[in-house]
Protein backbone atom coordinates (compact mmCIF):
# COMPACT_ATOMS: atom_id res chain seq x y z
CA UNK A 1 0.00 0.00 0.00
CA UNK A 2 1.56 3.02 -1.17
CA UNK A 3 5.08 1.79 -0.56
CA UNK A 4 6.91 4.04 -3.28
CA UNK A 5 5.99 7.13 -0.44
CA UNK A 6 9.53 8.54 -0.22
CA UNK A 7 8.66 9.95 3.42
CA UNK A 8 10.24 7.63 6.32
CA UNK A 9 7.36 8.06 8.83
CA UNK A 10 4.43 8.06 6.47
CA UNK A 11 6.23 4.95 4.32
CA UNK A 12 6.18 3.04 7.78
CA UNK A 13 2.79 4.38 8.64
CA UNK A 14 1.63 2.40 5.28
CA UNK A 15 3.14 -0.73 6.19
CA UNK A 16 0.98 -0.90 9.27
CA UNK A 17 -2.07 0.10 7.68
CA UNK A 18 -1.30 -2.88 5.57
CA UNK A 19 -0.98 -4.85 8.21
CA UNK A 20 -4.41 -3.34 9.39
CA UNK A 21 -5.84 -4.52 6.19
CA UNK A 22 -4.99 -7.58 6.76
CA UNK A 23 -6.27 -7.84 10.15
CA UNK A 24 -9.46 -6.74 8.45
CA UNK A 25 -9.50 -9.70 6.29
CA UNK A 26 -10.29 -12.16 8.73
CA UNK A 27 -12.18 -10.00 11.19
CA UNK A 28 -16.06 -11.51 11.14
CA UNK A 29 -17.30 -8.80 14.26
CA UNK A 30 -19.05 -5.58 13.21
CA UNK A 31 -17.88 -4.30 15.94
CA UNK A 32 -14.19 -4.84 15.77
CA UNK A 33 -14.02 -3.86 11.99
CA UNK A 34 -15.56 -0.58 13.42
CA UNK A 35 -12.87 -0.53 15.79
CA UNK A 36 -9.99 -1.14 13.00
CA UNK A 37 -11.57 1.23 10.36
CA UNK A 38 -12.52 4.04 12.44
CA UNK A 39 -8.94 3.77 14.28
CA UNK A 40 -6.61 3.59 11.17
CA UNK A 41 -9.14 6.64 9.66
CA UNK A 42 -8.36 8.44 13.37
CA UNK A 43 -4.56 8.16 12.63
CA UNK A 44 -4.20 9.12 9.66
CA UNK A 45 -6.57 12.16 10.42
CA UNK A 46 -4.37 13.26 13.31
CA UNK A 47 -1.02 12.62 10.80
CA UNK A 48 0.45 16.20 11.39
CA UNK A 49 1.58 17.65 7.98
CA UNK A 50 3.28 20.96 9.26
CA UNK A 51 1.95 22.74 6.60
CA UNK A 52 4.27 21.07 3.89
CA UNK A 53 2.81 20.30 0.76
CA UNK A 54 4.50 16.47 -0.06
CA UNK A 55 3.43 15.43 3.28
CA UNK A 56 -0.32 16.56 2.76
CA UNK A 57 -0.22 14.79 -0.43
CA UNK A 58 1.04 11.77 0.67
CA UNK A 59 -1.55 11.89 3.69
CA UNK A 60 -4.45 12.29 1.42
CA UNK A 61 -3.38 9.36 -0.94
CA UNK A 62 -2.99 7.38 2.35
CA UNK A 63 -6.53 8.10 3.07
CA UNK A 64 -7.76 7.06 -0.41
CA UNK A 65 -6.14 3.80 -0.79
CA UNK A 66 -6.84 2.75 2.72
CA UNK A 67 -10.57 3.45 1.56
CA UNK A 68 -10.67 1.86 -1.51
CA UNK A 69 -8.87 -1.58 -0.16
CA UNK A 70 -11.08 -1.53 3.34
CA UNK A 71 -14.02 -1.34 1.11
CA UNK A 72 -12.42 -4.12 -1.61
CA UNK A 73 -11.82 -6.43 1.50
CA UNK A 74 -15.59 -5.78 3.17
CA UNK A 75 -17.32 -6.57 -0.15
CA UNK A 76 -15.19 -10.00 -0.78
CA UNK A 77 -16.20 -11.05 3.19
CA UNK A 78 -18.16 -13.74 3.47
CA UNK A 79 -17.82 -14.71 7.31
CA UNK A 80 -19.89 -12.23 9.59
CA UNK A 81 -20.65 -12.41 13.27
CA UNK A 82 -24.11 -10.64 13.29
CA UNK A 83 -24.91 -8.86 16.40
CA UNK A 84 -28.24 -9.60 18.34
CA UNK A 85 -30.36 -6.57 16.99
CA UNK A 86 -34.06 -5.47 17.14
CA UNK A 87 -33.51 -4.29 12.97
CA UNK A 88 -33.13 -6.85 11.38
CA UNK A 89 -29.43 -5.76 10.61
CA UNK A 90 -27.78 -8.49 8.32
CA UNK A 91 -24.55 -8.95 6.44
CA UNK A 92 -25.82 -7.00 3.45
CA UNK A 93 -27.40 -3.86 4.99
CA UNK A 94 -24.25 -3.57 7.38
CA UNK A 95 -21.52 -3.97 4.91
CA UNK A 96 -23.71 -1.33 2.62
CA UNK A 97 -23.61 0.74 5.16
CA UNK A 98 -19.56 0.51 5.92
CA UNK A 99 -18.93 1.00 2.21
CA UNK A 100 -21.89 3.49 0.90
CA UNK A 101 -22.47 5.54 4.12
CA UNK A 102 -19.39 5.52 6.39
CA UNK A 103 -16.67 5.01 3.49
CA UNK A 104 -17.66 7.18 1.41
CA UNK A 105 -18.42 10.04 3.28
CA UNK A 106 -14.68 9.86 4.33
CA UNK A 107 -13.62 10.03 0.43
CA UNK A 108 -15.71 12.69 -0.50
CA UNK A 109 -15.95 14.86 2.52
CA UNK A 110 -18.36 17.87 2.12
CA UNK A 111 -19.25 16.31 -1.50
CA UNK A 112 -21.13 13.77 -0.07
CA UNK A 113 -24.41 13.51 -1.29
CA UNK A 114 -27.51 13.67 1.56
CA UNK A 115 -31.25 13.64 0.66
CA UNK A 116 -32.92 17.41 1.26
CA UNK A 117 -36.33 17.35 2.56
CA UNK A 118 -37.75 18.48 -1.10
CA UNK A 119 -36.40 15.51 -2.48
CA UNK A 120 -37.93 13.33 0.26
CA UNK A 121 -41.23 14.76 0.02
CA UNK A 122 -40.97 13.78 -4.06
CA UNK A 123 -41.08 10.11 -3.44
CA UNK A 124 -44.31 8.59 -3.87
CA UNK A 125 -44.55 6.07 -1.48
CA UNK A 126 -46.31 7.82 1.57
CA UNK A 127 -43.77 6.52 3.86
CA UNK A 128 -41.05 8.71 2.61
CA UNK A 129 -43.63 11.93 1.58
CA UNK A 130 -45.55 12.23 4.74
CA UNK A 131 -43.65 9.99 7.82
CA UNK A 132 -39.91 10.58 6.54
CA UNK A 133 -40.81 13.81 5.51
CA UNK A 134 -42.22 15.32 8.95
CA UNK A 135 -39.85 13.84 10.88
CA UNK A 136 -36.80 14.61 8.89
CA UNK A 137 -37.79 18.39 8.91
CA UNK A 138 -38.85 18.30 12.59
CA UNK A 139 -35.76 16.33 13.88
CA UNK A 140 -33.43 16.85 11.38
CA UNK A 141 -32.29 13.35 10.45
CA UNK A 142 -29.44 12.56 8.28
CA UNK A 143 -31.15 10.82 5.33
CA UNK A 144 -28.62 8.88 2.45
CA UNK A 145 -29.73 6.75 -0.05
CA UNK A 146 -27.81 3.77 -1.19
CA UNK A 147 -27.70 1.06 -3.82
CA UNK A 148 -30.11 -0.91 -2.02
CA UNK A 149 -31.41 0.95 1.23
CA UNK A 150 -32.32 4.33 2.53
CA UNK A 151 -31.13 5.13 5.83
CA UNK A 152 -32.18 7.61 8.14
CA UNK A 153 -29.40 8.76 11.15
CA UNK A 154 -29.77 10.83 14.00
CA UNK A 155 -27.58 14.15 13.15
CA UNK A 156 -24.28 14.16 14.66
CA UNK A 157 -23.28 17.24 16.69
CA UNK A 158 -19.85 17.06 18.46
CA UNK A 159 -18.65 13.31 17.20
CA UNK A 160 -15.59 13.61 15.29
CA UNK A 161 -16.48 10.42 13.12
CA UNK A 162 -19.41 11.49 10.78
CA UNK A 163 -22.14 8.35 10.57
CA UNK A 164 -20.18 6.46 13.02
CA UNK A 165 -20.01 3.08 12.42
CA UNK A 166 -20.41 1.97 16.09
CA UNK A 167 -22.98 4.84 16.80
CA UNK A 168 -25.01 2.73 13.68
CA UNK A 169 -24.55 -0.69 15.43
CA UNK A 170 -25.00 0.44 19.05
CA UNK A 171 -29.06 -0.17 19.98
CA UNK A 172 -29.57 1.81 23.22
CA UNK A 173 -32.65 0.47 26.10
CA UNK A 174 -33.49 3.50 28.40
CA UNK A 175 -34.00 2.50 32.47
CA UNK A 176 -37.69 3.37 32.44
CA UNK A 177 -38.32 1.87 28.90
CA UNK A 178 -38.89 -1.63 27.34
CA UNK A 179 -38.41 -0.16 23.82
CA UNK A 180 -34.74 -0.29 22.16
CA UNK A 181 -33.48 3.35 20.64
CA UNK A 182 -31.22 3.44 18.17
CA UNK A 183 -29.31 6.07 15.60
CA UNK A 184 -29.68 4.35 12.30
CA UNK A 185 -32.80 2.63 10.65
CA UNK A 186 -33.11 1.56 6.93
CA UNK A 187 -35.69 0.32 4.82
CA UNK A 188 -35.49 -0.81 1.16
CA UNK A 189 -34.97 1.30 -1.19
CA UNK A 190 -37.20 -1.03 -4.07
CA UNK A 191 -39.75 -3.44 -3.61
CA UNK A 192 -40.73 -2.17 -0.37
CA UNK A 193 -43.40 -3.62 1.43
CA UNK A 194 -46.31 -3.03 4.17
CA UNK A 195 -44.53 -4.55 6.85
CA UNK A 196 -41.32 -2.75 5.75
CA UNK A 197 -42.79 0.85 5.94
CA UNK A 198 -44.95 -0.04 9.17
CA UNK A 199 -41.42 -0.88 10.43
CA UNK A 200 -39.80 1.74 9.55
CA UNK A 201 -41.95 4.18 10.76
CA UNK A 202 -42.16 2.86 13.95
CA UNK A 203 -38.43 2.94 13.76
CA UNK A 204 -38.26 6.43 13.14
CA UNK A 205 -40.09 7.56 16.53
CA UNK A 206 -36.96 5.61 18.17
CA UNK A 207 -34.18 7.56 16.59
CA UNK A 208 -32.57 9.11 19.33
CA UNK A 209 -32.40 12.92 17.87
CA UNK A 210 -32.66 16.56 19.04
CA UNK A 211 -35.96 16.68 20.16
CA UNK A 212 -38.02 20.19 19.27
CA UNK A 213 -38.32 22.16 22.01
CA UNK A 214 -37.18 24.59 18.83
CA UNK A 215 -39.79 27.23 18.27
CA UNK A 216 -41.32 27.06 14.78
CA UNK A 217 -40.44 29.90 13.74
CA UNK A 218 -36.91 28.94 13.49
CA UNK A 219 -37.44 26.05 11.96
CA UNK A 220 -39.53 27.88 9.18
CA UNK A 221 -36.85 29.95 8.74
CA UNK A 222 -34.22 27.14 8.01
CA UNK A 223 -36.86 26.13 5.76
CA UNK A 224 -37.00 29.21 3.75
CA UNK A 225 -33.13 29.49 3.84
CA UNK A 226 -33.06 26.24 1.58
CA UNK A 227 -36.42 27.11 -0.32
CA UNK A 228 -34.54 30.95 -1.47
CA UNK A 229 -31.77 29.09 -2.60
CA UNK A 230 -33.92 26.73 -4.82
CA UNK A 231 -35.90 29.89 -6.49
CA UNK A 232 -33.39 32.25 -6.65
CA UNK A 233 -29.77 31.06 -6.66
CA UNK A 234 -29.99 27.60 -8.28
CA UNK A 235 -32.11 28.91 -11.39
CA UNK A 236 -29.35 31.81 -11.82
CA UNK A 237 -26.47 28.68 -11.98
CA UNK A 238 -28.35 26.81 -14.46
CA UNK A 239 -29.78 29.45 -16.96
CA UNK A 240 -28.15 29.69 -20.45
CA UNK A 241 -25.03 31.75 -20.75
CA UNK A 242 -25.93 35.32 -23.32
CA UNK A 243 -23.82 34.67 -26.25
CA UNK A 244 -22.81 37.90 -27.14
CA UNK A 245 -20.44 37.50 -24.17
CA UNK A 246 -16.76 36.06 -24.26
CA UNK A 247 -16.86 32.52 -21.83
CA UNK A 248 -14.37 33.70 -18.95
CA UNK A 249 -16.03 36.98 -19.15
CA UNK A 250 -19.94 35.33 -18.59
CA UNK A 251 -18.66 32.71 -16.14
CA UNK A 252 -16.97 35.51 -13.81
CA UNK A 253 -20.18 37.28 -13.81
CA UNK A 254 -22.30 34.30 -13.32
CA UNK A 255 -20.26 33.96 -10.68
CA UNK A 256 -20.18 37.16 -8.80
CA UNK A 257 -24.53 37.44 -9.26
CA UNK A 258 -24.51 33.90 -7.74
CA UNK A 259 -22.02 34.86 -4.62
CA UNK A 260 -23.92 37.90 -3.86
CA UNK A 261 -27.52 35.98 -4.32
CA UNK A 262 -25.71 33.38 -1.89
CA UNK A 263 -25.16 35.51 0.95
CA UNK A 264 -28.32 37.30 0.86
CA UNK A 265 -30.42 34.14 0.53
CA UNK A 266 -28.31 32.03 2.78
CA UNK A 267 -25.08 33.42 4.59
CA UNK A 268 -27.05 36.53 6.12
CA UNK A 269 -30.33 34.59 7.23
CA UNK A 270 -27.83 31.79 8.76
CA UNK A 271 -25.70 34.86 10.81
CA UNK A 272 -29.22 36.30 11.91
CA UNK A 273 -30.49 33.01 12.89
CA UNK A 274 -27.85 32.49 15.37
CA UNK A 275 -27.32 35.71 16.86
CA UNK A 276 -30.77 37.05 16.96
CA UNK A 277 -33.83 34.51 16.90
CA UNK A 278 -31.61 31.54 19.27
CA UNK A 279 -32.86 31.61 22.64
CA UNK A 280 -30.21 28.94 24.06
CA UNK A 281 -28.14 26.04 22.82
CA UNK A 282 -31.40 23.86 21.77
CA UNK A 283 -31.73 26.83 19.46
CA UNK A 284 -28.26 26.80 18.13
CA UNK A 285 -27.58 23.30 17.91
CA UNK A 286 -30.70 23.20 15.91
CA UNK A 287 -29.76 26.30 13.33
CA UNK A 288 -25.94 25.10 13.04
CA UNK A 289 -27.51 21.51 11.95
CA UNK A 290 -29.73 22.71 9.80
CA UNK A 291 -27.65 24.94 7.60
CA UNK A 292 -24.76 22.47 7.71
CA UNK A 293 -27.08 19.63 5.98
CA UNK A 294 -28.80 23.00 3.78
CA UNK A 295 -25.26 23.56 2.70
CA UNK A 296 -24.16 20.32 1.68
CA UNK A 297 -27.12 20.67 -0.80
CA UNK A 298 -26.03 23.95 -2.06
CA UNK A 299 -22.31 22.75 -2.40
CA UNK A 300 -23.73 19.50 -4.01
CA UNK A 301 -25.44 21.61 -6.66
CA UNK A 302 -22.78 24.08 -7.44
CA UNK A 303 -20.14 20.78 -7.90
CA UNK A 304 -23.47 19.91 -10.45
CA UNK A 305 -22.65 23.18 -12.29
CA UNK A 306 -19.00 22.76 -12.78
CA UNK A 307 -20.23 19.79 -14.83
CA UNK A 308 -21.71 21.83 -17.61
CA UNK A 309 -19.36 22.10 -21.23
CA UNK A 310 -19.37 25.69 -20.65
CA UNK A 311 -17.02 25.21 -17.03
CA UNK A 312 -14.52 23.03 -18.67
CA UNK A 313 -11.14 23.69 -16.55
CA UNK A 314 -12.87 27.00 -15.38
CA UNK A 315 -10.80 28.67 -12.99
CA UNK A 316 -12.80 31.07 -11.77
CA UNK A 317 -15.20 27.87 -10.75
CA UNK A 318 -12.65 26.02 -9.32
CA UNK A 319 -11.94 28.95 -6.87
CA UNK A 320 -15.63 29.39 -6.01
CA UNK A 321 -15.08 25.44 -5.18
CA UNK A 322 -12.43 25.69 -2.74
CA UNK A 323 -14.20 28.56 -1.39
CA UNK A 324 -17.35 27.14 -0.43
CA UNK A 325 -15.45 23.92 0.36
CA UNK A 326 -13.38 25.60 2.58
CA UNK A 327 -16.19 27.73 4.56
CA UNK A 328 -18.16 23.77 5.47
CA UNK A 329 -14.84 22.86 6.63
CA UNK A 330 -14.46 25.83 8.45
CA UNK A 331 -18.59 25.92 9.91
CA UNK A 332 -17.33 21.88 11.32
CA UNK A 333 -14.02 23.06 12.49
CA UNK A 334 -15.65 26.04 14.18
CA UNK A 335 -18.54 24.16 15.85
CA UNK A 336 -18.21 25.01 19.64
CA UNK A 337 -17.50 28.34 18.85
CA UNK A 338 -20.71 28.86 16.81
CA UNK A 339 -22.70 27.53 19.45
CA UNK A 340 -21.67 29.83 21.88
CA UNK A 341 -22.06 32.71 19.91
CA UNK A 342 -24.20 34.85 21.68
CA UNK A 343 -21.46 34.54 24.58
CA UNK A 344 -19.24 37.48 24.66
CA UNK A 345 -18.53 39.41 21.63
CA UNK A 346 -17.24 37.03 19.03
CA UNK A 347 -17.01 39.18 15.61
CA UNK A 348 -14.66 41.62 17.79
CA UNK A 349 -12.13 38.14 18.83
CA UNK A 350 -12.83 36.55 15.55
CA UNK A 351 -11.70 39.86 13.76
CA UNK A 352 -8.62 40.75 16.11
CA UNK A 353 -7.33 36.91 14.68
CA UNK A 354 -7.82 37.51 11.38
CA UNK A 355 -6.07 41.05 11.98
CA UNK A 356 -2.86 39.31 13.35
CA UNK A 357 -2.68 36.73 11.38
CA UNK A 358 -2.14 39.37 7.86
CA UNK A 359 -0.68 41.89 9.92
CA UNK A 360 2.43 39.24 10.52
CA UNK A 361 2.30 37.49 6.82
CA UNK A 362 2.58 41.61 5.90
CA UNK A 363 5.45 42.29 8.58
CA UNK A 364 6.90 38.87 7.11
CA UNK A 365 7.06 40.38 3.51
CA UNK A 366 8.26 43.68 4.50
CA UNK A 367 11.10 42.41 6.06
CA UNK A 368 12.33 40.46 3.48
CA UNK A 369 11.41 42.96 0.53
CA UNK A 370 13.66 45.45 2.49
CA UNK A 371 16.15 43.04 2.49
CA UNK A 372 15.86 42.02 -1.56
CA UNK A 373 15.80 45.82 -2.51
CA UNK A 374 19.48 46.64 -3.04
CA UNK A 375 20.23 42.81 -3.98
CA UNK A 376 17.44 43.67 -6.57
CA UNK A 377 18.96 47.23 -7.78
CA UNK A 378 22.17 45.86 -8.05
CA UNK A 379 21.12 43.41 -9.80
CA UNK A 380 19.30 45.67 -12.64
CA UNK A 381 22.54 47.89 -12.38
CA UNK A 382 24.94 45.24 -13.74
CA UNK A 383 22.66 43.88 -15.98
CA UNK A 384 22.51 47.66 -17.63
CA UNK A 385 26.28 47.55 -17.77
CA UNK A 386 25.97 44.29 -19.49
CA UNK A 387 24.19 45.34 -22.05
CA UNK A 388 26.44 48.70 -22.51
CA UNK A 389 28.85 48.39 -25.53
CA UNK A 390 32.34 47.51 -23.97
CA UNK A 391 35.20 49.66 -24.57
CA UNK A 392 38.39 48.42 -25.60
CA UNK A 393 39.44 48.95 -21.99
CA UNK A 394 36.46 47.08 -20.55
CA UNK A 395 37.81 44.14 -22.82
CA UNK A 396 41.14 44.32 -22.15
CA UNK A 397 39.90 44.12 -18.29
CA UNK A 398 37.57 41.64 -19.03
CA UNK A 399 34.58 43.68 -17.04
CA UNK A 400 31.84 41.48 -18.85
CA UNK A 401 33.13 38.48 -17.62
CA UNK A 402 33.53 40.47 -14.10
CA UNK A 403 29.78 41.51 -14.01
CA UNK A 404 28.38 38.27 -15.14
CA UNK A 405 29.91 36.56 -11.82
CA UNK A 406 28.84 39.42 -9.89
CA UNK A 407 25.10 38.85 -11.22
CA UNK A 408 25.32 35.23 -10.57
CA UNK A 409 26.07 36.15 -7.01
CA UNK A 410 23.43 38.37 -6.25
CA UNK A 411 20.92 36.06 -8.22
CA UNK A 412 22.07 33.49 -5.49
CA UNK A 413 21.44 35.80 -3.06
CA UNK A 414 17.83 36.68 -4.16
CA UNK A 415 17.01 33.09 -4.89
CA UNK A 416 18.13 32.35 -0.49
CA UNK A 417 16.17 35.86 0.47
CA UNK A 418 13.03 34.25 -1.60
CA UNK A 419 13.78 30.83 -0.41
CA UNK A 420 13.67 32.43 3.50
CA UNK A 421 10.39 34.29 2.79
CA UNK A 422 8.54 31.37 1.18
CA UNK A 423 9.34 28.84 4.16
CA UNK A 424 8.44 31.72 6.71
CA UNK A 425 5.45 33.00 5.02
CA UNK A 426 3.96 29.00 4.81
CA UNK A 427 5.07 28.62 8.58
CA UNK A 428 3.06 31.78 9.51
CA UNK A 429 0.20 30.27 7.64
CA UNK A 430 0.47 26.84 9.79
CA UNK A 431 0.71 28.64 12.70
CA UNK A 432 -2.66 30.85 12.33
CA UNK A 433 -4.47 27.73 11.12
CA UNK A 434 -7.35 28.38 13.21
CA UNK A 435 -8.25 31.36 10.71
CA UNK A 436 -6.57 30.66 7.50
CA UNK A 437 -6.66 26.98 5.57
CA UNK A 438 -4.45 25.84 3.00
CA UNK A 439 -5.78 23.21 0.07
CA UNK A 440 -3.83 21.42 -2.40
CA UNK A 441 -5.75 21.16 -5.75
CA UNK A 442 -5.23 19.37 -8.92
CA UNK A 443 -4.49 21.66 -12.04
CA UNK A 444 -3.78 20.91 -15.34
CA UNK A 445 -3.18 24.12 -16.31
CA UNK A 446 -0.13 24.70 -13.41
CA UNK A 447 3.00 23.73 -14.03
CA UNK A 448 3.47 21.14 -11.58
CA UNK A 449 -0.11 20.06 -12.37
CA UNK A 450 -1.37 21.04 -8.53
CA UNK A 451 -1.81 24.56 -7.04
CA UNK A 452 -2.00 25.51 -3.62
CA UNK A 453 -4.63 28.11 -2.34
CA UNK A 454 -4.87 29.54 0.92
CA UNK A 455 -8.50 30.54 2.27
CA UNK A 456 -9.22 33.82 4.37
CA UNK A 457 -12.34 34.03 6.40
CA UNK A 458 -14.38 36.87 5.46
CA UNK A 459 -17.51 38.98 7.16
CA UNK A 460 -18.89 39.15 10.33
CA UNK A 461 -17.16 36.23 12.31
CA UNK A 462 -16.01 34.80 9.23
CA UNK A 463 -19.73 33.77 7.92
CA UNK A 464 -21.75 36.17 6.40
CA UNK A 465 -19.20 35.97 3.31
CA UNK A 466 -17.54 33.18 1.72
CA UNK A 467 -13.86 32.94 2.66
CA UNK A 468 -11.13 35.05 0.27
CA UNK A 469 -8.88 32.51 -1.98
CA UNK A 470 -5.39 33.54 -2.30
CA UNK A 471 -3.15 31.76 -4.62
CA UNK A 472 0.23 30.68 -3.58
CA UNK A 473 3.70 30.64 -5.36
CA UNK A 474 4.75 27.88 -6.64
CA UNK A 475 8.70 28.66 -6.81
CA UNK A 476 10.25 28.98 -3.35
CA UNK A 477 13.31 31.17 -4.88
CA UNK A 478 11.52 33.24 -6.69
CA UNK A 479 8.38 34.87 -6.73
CA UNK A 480 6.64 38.30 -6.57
CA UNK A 481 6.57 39.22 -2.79
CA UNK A 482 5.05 42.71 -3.39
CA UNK A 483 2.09 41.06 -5.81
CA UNK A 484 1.59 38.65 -2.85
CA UNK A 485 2.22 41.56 -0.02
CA UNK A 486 -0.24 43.61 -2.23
CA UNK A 487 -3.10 40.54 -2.14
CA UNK A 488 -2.88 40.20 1.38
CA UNK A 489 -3.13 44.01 2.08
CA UNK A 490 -6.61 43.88 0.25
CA UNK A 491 -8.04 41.72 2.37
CA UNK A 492 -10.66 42.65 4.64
CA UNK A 493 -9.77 42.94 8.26
């Protein structure tokens, strides 16, 4: 498994996951597959990368493969030690689950696709429109369809392993109860009979969820968060592009319209939401749900618009990507701060880190563009001599020969200067990773064929606007500090 990694910690890091794999192999307990899959995720999660950009590749392609074989080894078992359960759980549903549900959510992250209410109230079997439907809304279940089976999860709030694969096996029995409560049900997704949907909707009332003790009005409101998106924004992405307009040109604009129709219909109502119609953390934990399965949607459909011809190796797109990527990421990594929101005055802390964090990748630039000014001047000075015509005693003395040695000095010395401000500027970057986020993309259109782009937080608190996307240099010895200086500076504090 990845053994041409040229990294000594992450090559042996491989080998055991191997090892893991096998262990995996023979393993016939749900439970202690769990165990191995959720710990070798956990470790490879918590692989520190120190902000260096072979060591986050290498990490994510650990991730992948370990993926891909775990869920190559699962679907080749044929040995399984069923748990005593009140579902019905078999081999089938629970190895569906591993691979569809708690795989692949790992792979693709925020990409992962979730059924919206709207689409669950478009089924036609009265199960899913009416029972599914009201509960879903009301309790805000997690609801994923599969090859073979819907499932419907209690949300997760504060777990740091999304759909859980022992939170999906574990069947809870309260002191004062006979009846079993669980986090997971499933029912068929074809052929699906009367005794399925009677089950499952009895199921559904034993989903242990956020009960609503949520006024309606806030849950109307996350409603018509998702429902202004729908009529407004997503009919704006899809329309045809005018034709009298050149392509970058119409997909820029498209663009902008749909990032201002964004925050309007979604990043404003999410802010006021929180900080003006929550009551207490019922409230909150209700509204941060909400709009992180509402934005899932939203990212899901914008990835759907990068599809179109017309976005072929778009740019512009791509950046919008990252950018919405990055502000999920940043709503999950920010969780306990957003639910104590109304604690304090957050926009003024939130804003005084952002401030620091640019004022010191500015100081950082500064110091070494005072430093690279008269290695830069000299540098244009010889090269101006150079290109003087030599007089006979500038030949006899050989001064060409003189200044081209001279210029391949101070070229060393601005290539070490760069080299110093690069490494320091990525450190700072590492270091005020609680703000700012750094992604690695593929790009065919780079040099290297990947780009790195690092995300600002923007607006009040960092969520009433989608982050800022800087791109990074790609040459450690030499790049343009003051373009870069002059892209941080416009940055909003």
């Amino acid at each position: 498994m990845a053994t041409d990694i040229p990294i000594p910690d992450l090559k042996r890091l491989a080998g055991h996951i191997a090892e893991r794999l096998d262990v995996l192999a023979q393993c016939e307990s749900p439970v202690y597959i769990a165990d191995i899959l959720e710990s070798v995720l956990s470790v490879i999660k918590n692989v520190d990368t120190g902000g260096k950009r072979a060591r986050e590749n290498f990490k994510q392609i650990l991730k992948t493969e370990f993926i891909y074989a775990a869920a190559a080894v699962l679907k080749n078992k044929t040995k399984w030690e069923i748990p005593e359960n009140t579902r019905n759980l078999d081999s089938d549903i629970i190895c569906t689950y591993i691979c569809e549900v708690f795989l692949k959510s790992h792979l693709l992250g925020n990409s992962f696709p979730m059924m919206r209410p709207r689409e669950v109230k478009q089924m036609p079997e009265p199960v899913f429109d009416k029972v599914l439907f009201a509960e879903q809304r009301a309790r805000q279940l997690e609801v994923i369809r599969t090859s073979k089976y819907i499932f419907a999860i209690a949300p997760y709030y504060t777990d740091d392993i999304p759909f859980s694969l022992r939170r999906f096996l574990s069947e809870d029995k309260l002191y004062t109860s006979y009846n079993r409560y669980y986090t997971a049900i499933h029912i068929p997704v074809r052929n699906i009979t009367q005794n399925d949907a009677l089950r499952f909707a009895n199921g559904l009332k034993q989903i242990l969820s956020l009960q609503s003790g949520v006024s309606w009005e806030i849950i109307d409101m996350m409603d018509r968060i998702e429902e202004n998106y729908d009529k407004k924004a997503l009919p704006l992405l899809f329309s045809p592009f005018p034709a009298q307009v050149e392509r970058t040109q119409a997909i820029a604009a498209r663009l902008d319209q749909f990032e201002r129709l964004l925050g309007d219909t979604v990043l404003d109502p999410f802010y006021y939401c929180l900080t003006r119609m929550a009551k207490g953390e019922e409230d909150l934990k209700y509204i941060y749900i909400a709009f992180r399965q509402s934005f899932g949607g939203i990212f899901n459909s914008f990835e759907n618009f990068r599809l179109l011809p017309a976005l072929w190796m778009s740019r512009d797109a791509e950046n919008m990507s990252d950018r919405m990527n990055a502000y999920i990421s940043a709503m999950e990594d920010r969780r306990r701060e957003i639910l104590s929101i109304r604690q304090g005055k957050p926009e003024e802390e939130f804003s005084r880190k952002m401030a620091g964090c640019l004022t010191d990748l500015e100081n950082c630039l500064e110091k070494y563009l005072e430093q690279f000014g008269p290695v830069s001047e000299s540098i244009e000075a010889c090269t101006a001599k150079l290109q003087e015509q030599p007089s006979f005693f500038n030949r006899l003395m050989k001064t060409n020969d003189k200044l081209n040695r001279q210029i391949d000095v101070l070229q060393k010395q601005s290539a070490a200067i760069h080299n110093e401000a690069y490494i320091e500027m990525n450190t700072l970057l590492y270091r005020h990773r609680e703000v700012v986020s750094v992604h690695n993309r593929k790009a065919d259109y780079a040099e290297k064929g990947k780009e790195r782009i690092a995300l600002f937080p923007r607006g009040l608190n960092g969520i009433t606007k989608l982050p800022a996307a800087v791109l990074l240099p790609e040459r450690p010895y030499h790049f343009d500090m003051k373009e870069v200086l002059h892209i941080f500076s416009r940055i909003p504090r």
